[in-house]
C-alpha atoms as a PDB file:
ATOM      1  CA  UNK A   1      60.834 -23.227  41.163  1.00  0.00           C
ATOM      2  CA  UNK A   2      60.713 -23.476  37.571  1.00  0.00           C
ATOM      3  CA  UNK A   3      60.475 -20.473  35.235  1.00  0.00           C
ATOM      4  CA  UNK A   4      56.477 -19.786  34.011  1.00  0.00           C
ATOM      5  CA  UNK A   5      58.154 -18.018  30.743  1.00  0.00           C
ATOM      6  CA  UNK A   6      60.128 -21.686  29.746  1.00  0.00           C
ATOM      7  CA  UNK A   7      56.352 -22.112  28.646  1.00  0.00           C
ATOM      8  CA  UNK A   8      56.238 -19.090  26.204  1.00  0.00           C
ATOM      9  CA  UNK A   9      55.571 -21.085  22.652  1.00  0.00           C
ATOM     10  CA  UNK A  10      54.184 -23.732  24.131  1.00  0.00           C
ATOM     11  CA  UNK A  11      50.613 -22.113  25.296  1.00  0.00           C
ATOM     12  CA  UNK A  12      48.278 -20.123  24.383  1.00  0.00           C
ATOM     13  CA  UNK A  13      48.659 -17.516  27.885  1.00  0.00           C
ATOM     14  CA  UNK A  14      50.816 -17.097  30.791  1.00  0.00           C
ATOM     15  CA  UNK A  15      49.264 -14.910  33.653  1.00  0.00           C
ATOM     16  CA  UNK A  16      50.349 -11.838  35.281  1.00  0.00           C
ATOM     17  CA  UNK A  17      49.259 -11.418  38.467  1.00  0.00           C
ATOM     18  CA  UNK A  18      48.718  -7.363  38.900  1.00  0.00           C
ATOM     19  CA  UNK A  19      47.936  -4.657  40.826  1.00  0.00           C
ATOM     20  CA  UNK A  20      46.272  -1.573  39.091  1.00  0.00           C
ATOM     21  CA  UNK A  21      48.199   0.999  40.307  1.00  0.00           C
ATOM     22  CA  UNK A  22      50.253   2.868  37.788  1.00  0.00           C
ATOM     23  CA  UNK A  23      53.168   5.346  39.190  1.00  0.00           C
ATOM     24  CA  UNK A  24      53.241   8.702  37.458  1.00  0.00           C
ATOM     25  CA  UNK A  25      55.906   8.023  35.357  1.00  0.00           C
ATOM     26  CA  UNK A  26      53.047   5.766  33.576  1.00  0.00           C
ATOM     27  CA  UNK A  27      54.734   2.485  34.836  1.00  0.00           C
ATOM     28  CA  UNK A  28      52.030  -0.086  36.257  1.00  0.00           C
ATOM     29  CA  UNK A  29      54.291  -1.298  39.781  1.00  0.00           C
ATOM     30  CA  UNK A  30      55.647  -4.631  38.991  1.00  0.00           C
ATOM     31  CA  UNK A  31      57.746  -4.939  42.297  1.00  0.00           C
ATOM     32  CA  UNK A  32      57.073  -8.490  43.686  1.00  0.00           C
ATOM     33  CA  UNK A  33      56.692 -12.374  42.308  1.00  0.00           C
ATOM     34  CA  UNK A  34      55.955 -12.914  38.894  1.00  0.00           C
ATOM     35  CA  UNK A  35      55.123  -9.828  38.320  1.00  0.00           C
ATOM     36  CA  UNK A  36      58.648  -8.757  39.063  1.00  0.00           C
ATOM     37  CA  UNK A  37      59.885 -11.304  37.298  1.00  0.00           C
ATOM     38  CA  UNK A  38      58.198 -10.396  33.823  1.00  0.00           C
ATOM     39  CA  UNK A  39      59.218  -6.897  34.245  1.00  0.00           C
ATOM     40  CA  UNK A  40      62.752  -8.048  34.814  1.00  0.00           C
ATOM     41  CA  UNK A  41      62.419 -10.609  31.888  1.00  0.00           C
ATOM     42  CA  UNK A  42      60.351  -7.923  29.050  1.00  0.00           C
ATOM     43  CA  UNK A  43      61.820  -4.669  28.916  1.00  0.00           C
ATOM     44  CA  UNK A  44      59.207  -2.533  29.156  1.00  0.00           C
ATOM     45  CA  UNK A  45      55.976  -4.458  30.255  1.00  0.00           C
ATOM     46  CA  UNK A  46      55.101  -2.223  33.048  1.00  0.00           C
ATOM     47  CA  UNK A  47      54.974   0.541  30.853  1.00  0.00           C
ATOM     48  CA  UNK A  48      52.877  -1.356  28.578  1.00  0.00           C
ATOM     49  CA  UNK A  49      50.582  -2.282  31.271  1.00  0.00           C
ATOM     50  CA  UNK A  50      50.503   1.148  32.922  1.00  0.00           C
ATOM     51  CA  UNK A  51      49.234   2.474  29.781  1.00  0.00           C
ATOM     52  CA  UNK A  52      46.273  -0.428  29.064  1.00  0.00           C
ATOM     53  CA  UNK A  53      45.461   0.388  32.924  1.00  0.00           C
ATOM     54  CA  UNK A  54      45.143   4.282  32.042  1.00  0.00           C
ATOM     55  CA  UNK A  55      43.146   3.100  28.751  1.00  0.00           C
ATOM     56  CA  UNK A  56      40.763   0.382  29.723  1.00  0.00           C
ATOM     57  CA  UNK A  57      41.096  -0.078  33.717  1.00  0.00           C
ATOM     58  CA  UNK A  58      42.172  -2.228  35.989  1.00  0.00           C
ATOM     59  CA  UNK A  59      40.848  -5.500  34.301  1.00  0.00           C
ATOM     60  CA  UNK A  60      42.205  -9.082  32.854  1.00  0.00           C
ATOM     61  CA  UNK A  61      43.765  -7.942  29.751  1.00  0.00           C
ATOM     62  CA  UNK A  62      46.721  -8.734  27.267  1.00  0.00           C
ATOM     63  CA  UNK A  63      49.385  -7.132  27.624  1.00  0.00           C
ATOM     64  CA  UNK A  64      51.938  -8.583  24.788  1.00  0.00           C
ATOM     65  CA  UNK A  65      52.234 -11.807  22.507  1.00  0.00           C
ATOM     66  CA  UNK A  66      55.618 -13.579  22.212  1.00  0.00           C
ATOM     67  CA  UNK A  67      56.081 -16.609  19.994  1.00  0.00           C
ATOM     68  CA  UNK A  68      52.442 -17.825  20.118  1.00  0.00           C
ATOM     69  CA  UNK A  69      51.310 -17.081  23.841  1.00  0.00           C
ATOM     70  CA  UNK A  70      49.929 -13.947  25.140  1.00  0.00           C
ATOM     71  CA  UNK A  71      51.110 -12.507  28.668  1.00  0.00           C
ATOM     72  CA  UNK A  72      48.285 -11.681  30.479  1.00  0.00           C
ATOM     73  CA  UNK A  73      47.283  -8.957  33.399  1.00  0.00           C
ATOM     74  CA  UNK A  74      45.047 -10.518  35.941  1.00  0.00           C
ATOM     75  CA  UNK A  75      44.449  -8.377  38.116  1.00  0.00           C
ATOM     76  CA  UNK A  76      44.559  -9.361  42.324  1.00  0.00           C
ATOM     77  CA  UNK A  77      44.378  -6.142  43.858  1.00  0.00           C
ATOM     78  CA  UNK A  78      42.422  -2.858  42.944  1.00  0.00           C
ATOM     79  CA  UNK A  79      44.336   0.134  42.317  1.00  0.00           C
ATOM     80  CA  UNK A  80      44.195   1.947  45.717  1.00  0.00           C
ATOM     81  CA  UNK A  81      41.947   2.559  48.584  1.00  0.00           C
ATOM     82  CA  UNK A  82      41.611   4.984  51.227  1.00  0.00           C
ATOM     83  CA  UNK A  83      42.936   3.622  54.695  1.00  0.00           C
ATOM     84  CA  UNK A  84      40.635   2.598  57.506  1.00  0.00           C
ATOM     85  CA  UNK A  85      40.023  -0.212  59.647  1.00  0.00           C
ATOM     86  CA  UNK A  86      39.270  -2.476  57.392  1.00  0.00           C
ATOM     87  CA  UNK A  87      42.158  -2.098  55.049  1.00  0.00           C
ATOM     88  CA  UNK A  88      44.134  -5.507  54.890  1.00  0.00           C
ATOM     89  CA  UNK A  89      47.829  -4.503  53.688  1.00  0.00           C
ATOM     90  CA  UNK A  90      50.616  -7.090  52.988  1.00  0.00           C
ATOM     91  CA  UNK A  91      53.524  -7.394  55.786  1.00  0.00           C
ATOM     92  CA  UNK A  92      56.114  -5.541  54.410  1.00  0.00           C
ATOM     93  CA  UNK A  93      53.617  -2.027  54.373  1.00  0.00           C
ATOM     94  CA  UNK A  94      52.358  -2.552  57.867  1.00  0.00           C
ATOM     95  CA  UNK A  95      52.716   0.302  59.648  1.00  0.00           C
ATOM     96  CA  UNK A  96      53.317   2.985  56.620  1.00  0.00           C
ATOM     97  CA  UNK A  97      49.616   3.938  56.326  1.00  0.00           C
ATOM     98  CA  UNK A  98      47.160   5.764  58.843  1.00  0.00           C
ATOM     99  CA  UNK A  99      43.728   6.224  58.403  1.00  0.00           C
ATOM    100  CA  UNK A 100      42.976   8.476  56.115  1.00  0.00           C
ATOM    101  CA  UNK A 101      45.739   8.352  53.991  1.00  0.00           C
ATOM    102  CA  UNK A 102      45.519   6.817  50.498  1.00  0.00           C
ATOM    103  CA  UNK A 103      47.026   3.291  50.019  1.00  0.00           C
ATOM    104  CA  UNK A 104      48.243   1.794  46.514  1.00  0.00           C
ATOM    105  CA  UNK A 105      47.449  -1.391  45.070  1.00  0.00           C
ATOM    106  CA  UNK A 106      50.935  -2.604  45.571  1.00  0.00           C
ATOM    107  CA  UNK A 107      50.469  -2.748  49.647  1.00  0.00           C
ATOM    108  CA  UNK A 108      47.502  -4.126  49.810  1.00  0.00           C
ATOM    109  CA  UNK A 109      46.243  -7.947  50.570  1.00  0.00           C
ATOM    110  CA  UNK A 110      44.935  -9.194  47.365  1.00  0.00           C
ATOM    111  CA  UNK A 111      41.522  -8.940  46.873  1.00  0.00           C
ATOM    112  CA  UNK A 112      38.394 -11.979  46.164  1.00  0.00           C
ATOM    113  CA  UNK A 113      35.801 -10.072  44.602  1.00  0.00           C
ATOM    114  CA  UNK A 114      38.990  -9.445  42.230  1.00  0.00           C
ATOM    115  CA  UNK A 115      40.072 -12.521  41.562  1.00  0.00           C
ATOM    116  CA  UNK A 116      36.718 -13.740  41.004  1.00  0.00           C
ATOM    117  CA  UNK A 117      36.396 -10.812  38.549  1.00  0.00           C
ATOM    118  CA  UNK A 118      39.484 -11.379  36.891  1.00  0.00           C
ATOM    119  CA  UNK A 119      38.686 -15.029  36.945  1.00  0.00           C
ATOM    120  CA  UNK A 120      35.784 -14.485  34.962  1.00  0.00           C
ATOM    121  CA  UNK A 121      37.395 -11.745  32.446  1.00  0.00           C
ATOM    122  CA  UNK A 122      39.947 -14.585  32.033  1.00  0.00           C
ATOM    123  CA  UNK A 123      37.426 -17.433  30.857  1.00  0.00           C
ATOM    124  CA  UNK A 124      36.036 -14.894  28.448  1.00  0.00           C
ATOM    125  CA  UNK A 125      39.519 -14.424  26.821  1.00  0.00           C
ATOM    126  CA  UNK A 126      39.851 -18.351  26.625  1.00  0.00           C
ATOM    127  CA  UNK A 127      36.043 -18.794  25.698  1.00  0.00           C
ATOM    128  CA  UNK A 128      36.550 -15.906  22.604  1.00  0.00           C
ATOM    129  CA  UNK A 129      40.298 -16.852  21.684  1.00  0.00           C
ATOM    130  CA  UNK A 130      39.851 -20.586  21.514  1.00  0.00           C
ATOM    131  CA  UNK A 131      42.740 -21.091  23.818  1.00  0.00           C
ATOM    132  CA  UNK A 132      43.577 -24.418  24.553  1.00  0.00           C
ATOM    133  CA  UNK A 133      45.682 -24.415  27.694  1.00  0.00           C
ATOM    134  CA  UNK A 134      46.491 -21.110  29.957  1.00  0.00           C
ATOM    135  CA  UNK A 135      48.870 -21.184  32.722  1.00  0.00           C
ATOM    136  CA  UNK A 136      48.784 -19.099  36.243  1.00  0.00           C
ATOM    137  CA  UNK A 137      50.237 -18.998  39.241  1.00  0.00           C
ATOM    138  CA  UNK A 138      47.912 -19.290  42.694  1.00  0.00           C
ATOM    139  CA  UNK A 139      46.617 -15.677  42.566  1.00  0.00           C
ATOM    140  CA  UNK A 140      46.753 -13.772  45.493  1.00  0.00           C
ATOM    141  CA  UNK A 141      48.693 -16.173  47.461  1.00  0.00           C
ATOM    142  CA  UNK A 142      52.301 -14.865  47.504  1.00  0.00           C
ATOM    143  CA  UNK A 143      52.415 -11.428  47.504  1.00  0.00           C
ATOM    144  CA  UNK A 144      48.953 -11.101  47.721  1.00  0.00           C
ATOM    145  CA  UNK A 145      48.789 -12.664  51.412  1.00  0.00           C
ATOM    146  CA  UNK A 146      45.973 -14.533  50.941  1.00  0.00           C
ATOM    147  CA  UNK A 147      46.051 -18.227  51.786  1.00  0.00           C
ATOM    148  CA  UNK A 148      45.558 -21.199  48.672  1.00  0.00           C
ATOM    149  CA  UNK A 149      42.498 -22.883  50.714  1.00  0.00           C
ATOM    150  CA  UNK A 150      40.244 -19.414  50.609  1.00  0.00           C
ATOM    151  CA  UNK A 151      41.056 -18.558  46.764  1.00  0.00           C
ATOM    152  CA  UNK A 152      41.356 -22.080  44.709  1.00  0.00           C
ATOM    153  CA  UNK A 153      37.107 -22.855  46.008  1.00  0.00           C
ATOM    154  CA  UNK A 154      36.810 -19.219  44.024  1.00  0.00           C
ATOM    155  CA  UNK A 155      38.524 -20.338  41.490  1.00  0.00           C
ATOM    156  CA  UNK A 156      37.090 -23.827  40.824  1.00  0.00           C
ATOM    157  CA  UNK A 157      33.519 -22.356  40.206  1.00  0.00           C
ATOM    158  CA  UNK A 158      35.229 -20.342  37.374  1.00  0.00           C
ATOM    159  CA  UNK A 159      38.096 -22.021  35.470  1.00  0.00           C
ATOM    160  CA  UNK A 160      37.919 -25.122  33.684  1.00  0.00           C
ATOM    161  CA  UNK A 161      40.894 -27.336  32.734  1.00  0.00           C
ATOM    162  CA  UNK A 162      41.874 -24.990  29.476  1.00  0.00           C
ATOM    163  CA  UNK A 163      43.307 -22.895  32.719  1.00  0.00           C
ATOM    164  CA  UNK A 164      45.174 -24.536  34.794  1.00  0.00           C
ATOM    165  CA  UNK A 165      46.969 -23.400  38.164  1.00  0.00           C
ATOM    166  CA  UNK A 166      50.809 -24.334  39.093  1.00  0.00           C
ATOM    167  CA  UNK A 167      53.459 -23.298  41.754  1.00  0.00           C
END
């Protein structure tokens, strides 16, 4: 797979897929996909995104501009939930949880209504900005545990080319 950050210079916004849940030390967890990888690549960014999460929410947001192009939080899963029956959680954090018991962002599927909110949040960025061409991976669909065929008909009746979807 080719590296999303090659692209840094060359557009106007990469994005971050995100959970919202920020660790005590202030650090938003960046544990898993790209995520992982831009905390690994930008010393710092989870910091930087724990504190914009403590200052303005769990929401599509910048979180730093390099050469040109903005990275960009957009956000797949809320911040936390309490456990029930409904709660979807990835794989890996089956098990971990009972009901009752308060479950970060970070284990949980990725969310719809969240996409489709960050979706939106995202085409207001592009619409203000002027951006010309924004690139993302599929959201939710990694980590997330959701599958490409439920979240790119979401998607579709929000984006427009200036955004446009790879990997």
């Amino acid at each position: 797979m080719n590296n999303i950050f090659d692209n840094i210079g060359k557009v106007d916004g990469i994005c971050i897929t995100t959970n919202g849940f920020v660790k005590s030390n202030g650090r938003c967890v960046m544990g898993r996909g790209i995520a992982l990888s831009a905390r690994d690549t930008f010393k710092n960014i989870d910091l930087e995104l724990g504190k914009l999460i403590q200052k303005h929410g769990n929401i599509c947001q910048t979180i730093r501009f390099i050469k040109g192009t903005y990275l960009i939080a957009f956000p797949v899963k809320t911040a936390g939930e309490i456990m029930s029956e409904d709660t979807l959680l990835v794989n890996h954090h089956i098990g971990r949880f009972r009901p009752g018991d308060f479950v970060p962002g970070y284990a949980l599927k990725a969310d719809l209504k969240t996409i489709e909110r960050s979706a939106t949040q995202l085409m207001n960025m592009v619409n203000t900005c002027s951006w010309n061409k924004v690139l993302m991976t599929k959201p939710g669909c990694f980590n997330g545990g959701l599958d490409w065929d439920v979240v790119k008909p979401v998607l579709d009746t929000i984006l427009d080319e200036r955004v446009e979807v790879i990997f």
